[in-house]
N, C-alpha and C. Protein backbone atom coordinates (compact mmCIF):
# COMPACT_ATOMS: atom_id res chain seq x y z
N UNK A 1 8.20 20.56 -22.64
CA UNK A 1 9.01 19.90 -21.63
C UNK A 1 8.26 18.67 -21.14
N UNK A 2 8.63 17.91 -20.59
CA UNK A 2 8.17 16.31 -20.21
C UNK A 2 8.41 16.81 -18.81
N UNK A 3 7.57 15.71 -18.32
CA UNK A 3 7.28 15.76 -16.91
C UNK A 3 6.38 14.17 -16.61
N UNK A 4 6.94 13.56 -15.11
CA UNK A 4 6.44 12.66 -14.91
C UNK A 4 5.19 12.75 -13.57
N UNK A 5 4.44 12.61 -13.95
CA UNK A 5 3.18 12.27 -12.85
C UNK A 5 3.40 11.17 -12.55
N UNK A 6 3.61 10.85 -10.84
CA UNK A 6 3.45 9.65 -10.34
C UNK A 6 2.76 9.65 -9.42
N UNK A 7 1.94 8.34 -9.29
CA UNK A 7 0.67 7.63 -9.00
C UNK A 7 1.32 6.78 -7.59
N UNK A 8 1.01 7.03 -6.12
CA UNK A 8 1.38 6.13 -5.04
C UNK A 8 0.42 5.73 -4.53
N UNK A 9 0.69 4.04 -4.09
CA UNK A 9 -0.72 3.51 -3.63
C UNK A 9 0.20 2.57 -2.24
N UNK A 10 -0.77 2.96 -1.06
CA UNK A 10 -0.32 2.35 -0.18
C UNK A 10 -0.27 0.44 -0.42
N UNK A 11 1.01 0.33 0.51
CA UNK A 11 1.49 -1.41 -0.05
C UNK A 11 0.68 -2.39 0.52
N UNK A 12 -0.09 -2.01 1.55
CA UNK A 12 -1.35 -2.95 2.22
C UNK A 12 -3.26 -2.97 1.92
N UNK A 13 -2.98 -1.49 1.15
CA UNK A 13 -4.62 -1.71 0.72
C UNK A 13 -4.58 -2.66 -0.13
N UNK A 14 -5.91 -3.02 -0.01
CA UNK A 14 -6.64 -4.13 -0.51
C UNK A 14 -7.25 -3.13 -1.74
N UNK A 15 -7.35 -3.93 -3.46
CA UNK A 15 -8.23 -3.78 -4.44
C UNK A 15 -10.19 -3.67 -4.27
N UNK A 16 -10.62 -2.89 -4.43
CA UNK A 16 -11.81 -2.59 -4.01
C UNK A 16 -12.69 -1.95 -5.94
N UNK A 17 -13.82 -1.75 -5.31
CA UNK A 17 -14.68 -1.56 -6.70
C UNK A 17 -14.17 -0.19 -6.96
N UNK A 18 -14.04 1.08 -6.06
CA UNK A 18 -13.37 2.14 -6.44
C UNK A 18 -12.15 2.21 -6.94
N UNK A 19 -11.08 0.88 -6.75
CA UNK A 19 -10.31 1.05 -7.97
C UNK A 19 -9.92 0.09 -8.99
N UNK A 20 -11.21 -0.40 -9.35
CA UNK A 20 -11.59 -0.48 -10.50
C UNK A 20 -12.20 0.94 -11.28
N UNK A 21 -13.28 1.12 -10.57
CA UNK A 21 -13.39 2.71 -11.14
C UNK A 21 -12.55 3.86 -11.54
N UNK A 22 -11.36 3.82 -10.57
CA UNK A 22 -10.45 4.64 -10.81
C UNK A 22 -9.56 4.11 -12.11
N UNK A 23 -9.44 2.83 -11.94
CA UNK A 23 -8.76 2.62 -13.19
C UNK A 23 -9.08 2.71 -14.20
N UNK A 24 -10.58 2.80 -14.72
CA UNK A 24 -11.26 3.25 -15.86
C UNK A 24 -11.25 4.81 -16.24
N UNK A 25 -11.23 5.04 -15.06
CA UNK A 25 -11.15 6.77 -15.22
C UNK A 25 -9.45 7.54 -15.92
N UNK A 26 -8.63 6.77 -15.30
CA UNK A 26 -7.09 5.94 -15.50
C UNK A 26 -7.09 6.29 -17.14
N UNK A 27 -7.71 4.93 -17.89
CA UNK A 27 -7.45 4.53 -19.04
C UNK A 27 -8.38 5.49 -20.15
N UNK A 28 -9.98 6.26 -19.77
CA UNK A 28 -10.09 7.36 -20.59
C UNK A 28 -8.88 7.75 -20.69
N UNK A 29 -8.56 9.00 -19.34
CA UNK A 29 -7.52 9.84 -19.77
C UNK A 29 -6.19 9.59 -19.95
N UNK A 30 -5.99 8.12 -20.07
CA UNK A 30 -4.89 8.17 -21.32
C UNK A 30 -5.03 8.54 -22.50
N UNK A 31 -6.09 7.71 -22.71
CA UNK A 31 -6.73 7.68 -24.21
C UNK A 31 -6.87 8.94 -24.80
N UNK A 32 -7.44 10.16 -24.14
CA UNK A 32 -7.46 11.63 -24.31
C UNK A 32 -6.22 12.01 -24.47
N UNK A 33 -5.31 11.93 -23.66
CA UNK A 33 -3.79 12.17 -23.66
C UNK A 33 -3.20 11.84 -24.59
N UNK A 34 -3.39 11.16 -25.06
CA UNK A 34 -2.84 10.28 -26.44
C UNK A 34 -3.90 10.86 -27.71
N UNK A 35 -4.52 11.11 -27.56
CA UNK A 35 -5.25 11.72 -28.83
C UNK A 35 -5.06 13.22 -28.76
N UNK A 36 -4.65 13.61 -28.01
CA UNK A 36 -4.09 15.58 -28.02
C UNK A 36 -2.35 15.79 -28.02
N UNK A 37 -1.52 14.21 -27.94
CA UNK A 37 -0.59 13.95 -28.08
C UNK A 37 0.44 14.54 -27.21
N UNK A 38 -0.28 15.04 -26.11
CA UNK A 38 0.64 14.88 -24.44
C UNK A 38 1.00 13.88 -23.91
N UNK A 39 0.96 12.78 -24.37
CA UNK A 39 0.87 11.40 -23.42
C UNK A 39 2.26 11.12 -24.21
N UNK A 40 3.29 10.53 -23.49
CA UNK A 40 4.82 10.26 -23.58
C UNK A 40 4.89 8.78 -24.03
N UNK A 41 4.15 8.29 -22.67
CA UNK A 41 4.31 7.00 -21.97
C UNK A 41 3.04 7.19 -20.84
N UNK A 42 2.18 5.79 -20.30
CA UNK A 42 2.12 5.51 -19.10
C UNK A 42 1.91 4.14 -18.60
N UNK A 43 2.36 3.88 -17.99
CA UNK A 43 2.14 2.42 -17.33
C UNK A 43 1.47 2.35 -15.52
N UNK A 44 1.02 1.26 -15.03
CA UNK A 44 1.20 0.96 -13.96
C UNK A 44 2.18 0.05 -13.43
N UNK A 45 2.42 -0.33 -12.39
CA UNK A 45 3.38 -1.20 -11.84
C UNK A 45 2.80 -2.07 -11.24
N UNK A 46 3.78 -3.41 -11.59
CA UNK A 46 3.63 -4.75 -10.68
C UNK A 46 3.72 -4.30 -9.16
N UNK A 47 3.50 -4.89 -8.05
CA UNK A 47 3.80 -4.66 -6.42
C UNK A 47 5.12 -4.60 -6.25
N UNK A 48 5.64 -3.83 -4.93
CA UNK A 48 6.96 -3.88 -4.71
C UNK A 48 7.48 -5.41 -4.70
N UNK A 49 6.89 -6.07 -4.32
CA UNK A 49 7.21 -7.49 -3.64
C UNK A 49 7.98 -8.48 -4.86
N UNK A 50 7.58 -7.72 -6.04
CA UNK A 50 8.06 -8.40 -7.33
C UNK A 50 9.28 -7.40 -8.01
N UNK A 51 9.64 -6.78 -7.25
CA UNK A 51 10.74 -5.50 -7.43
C UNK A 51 11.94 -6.29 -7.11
N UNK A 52 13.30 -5.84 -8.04
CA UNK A 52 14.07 -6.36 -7.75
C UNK A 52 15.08 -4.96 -7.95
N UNK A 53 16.07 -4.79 -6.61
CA UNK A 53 17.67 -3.59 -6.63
C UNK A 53 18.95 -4.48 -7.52
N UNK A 54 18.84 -3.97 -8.63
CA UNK A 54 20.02 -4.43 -9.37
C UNK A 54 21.34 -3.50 -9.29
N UNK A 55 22.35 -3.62 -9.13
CA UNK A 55 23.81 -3.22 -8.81
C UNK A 55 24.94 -3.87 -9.03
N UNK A 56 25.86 -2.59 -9.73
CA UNK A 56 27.25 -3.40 -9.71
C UNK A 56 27.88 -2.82 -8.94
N UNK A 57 28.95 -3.77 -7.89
CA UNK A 57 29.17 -4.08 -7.05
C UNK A 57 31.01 -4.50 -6.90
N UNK A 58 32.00 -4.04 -6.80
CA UNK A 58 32.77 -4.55 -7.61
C UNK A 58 33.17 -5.04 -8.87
N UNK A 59 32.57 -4.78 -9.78
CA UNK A 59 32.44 -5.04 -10.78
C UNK A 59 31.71 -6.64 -11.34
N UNK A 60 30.61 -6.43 -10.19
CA UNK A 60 29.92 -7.82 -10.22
C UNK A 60 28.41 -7.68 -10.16
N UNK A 61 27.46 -7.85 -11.03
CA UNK A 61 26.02 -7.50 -11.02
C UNK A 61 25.40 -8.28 -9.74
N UNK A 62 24.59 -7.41 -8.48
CA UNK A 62 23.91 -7.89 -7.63
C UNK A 62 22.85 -7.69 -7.46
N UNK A 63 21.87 -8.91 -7.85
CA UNK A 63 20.17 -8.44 -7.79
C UNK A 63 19.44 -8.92 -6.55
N UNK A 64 18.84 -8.17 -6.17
CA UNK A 64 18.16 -8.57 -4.98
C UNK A 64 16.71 -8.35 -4.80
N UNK A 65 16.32 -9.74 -4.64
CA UNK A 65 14.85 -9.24 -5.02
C UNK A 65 13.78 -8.09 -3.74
N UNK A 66 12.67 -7.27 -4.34
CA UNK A 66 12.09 -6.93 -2.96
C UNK A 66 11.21 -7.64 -2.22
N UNK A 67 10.16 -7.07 -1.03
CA UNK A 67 10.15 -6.16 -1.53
C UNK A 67 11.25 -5.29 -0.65
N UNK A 68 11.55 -4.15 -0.62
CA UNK A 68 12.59 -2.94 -0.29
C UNK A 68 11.80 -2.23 0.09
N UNK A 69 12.37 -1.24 0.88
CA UNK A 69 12.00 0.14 1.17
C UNK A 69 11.27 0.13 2.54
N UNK A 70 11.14 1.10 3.48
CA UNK A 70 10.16 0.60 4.69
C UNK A 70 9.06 1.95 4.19
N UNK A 71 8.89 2.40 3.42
CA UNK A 71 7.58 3.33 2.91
C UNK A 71 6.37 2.72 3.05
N UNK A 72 5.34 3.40 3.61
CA UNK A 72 3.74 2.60 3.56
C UNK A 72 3.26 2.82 1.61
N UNK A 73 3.80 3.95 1.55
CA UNK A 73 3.30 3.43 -0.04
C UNK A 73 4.50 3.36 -1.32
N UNK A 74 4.22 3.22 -2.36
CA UNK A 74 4.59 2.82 -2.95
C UNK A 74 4.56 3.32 -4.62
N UNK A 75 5.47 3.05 -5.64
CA UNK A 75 4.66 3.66 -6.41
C UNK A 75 4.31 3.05 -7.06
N UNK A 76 2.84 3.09 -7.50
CA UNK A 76 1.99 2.24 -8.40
C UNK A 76 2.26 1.87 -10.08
N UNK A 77 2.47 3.61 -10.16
CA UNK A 77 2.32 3.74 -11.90
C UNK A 77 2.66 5.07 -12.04
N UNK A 78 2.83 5.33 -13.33
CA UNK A 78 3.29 6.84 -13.61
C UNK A 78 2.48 7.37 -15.35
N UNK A 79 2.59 8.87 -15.74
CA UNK A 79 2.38 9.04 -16.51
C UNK A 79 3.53 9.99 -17.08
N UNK A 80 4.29 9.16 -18.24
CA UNK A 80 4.87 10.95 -18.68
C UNK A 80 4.43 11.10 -19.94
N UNK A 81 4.47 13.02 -19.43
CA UNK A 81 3.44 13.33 -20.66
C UNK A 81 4.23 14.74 -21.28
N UNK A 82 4.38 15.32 -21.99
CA UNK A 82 4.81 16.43 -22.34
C UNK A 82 4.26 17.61 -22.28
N UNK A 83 4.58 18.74 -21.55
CA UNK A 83 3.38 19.84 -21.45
C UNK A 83 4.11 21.45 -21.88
N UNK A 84 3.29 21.43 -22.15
CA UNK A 84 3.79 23.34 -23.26
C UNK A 84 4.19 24.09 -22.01
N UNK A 85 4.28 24.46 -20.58
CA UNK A 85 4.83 24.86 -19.49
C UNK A 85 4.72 23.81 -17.79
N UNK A 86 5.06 24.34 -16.79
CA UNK A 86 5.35 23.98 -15.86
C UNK A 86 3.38 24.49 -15.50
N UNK A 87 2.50 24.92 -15.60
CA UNK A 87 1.43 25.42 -15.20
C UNK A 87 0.37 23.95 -15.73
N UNK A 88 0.54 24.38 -16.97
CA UNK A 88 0.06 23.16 -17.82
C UNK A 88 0.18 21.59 -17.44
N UNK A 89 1.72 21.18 -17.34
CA UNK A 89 1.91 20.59 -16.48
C UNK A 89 1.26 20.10 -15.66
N UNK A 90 0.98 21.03 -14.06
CA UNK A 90 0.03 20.78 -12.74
C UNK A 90 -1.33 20.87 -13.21
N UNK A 91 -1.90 21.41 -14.22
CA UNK A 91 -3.32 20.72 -14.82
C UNK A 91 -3.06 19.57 -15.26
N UNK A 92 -2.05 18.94 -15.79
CA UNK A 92 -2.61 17.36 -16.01
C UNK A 92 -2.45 16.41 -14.62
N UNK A 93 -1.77 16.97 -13.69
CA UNK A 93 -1.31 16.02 -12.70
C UNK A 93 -2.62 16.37 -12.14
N UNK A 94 -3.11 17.32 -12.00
CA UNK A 94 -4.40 17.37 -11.39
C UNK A 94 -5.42 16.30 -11.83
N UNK A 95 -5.23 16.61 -13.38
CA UNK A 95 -6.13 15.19 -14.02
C UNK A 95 -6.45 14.12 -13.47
N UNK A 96 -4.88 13.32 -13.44
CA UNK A 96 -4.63 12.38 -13.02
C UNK A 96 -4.85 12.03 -11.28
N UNK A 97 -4.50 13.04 -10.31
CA UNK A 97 -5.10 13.00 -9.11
C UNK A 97 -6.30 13.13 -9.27
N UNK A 98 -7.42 13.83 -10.04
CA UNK A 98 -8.86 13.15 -10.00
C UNK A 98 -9.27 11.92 -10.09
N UNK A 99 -8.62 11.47 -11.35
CA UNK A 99 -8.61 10.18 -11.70
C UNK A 99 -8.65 9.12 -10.52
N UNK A 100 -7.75 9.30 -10.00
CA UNK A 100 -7.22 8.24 -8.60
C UNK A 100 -8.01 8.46 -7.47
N UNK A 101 -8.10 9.66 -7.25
CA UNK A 101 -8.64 10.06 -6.06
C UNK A 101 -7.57 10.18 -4.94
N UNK A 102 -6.98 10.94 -5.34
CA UNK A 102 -5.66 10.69 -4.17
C UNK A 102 -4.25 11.88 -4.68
N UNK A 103 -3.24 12.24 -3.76
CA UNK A 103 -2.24 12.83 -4.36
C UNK A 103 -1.57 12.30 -5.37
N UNK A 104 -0.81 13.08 -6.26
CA UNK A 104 0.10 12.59 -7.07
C UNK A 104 1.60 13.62 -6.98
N UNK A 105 2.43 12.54 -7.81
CA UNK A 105 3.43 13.56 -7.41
C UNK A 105 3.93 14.35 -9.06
N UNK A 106 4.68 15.39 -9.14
CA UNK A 106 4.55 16.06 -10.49
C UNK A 106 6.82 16.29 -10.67
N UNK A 107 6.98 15.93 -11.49
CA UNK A 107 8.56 16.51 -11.52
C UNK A 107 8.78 16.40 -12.98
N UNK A 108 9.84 17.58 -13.52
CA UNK A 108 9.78 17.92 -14.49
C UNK A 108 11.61 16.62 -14.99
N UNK A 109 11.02 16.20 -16.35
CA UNK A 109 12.61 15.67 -16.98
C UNK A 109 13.93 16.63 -16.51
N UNK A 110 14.94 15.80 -17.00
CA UNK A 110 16.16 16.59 -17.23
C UNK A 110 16.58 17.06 -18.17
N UNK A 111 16.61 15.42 -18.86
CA UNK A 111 16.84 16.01 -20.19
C UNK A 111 16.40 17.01 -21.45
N UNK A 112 14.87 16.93 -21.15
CA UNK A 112 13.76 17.75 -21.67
C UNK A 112 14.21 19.13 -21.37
N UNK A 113 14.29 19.47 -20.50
CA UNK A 113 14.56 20.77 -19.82
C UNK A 113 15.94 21.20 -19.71
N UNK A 114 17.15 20.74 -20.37
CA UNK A 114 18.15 20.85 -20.04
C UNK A 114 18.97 20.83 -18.58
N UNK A 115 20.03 20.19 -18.69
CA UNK A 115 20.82 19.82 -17.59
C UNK A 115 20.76 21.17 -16.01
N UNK A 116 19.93 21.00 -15.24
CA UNK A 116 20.62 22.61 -13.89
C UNK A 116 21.86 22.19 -13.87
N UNK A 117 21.81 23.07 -13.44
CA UNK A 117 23.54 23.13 -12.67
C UNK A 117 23.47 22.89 -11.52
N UNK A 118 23.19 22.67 -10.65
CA UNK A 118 22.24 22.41 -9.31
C UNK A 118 22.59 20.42 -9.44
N UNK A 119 22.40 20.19 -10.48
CA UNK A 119 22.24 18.46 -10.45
C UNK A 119 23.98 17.89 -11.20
N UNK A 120 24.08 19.18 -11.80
CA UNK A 120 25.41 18.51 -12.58
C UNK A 120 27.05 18.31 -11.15
């Protein structure tokens, strides 16, 4: 089943030498992830401020740039990775919250897991 780990970084800290560090720590365990072939996808993200809400609207596309949201953080980046259970799973998000030094958040696909009924 797939599952996405996401990575939130408050929208006012400032870049510091710890995350640079963290980001190295980051890019091993992709690299591991990708060589045991759990790794889906991962990226980081541009700032909200370069975010744009796209919508149709009457049948008229409306983009608006951000940034949006009144949240102090934000989300940075994500990892999806595929994991043999829901246990397995919260060991890699753990990973990845080492990595960062900070919470992460863990939610399983839909499609991977088939449709609940709960969402349909």
């Amino acid at each position: 089943m797939k599952y996405v780990v996401m990575i939130f970084r408050s929208v006012d800290r400032v870049w510091t030498a710890d995350d640079d560090a963290a980001l190295a720590r980051l890019i091993r365990l992709e690299q591991e992830l990708a060589e045991s072939g759990e790794l889906v996808s991962s990226e980081g993200l541009r700032p909200p401020a370069e975010g744009r809400i796209v919508q149709v609207r009457d049948g008229q596309q409306v983009v608006t740039d951000g940034p949006f949201g009144e949240a102090k953080e934000q989300l940075a980046g994500f990892y999806l990775v595929d994991a043999r259970d829901d246990e397995h799973a919260q060991a890699l998000a753990g990973r990845v919250s080492a990595a960062v030094g900070d919470r992460v958040e863990l939610r399983g696909t839909v499609i991977s897991s088939g449709m609940p009924d709960e969402l349909r």
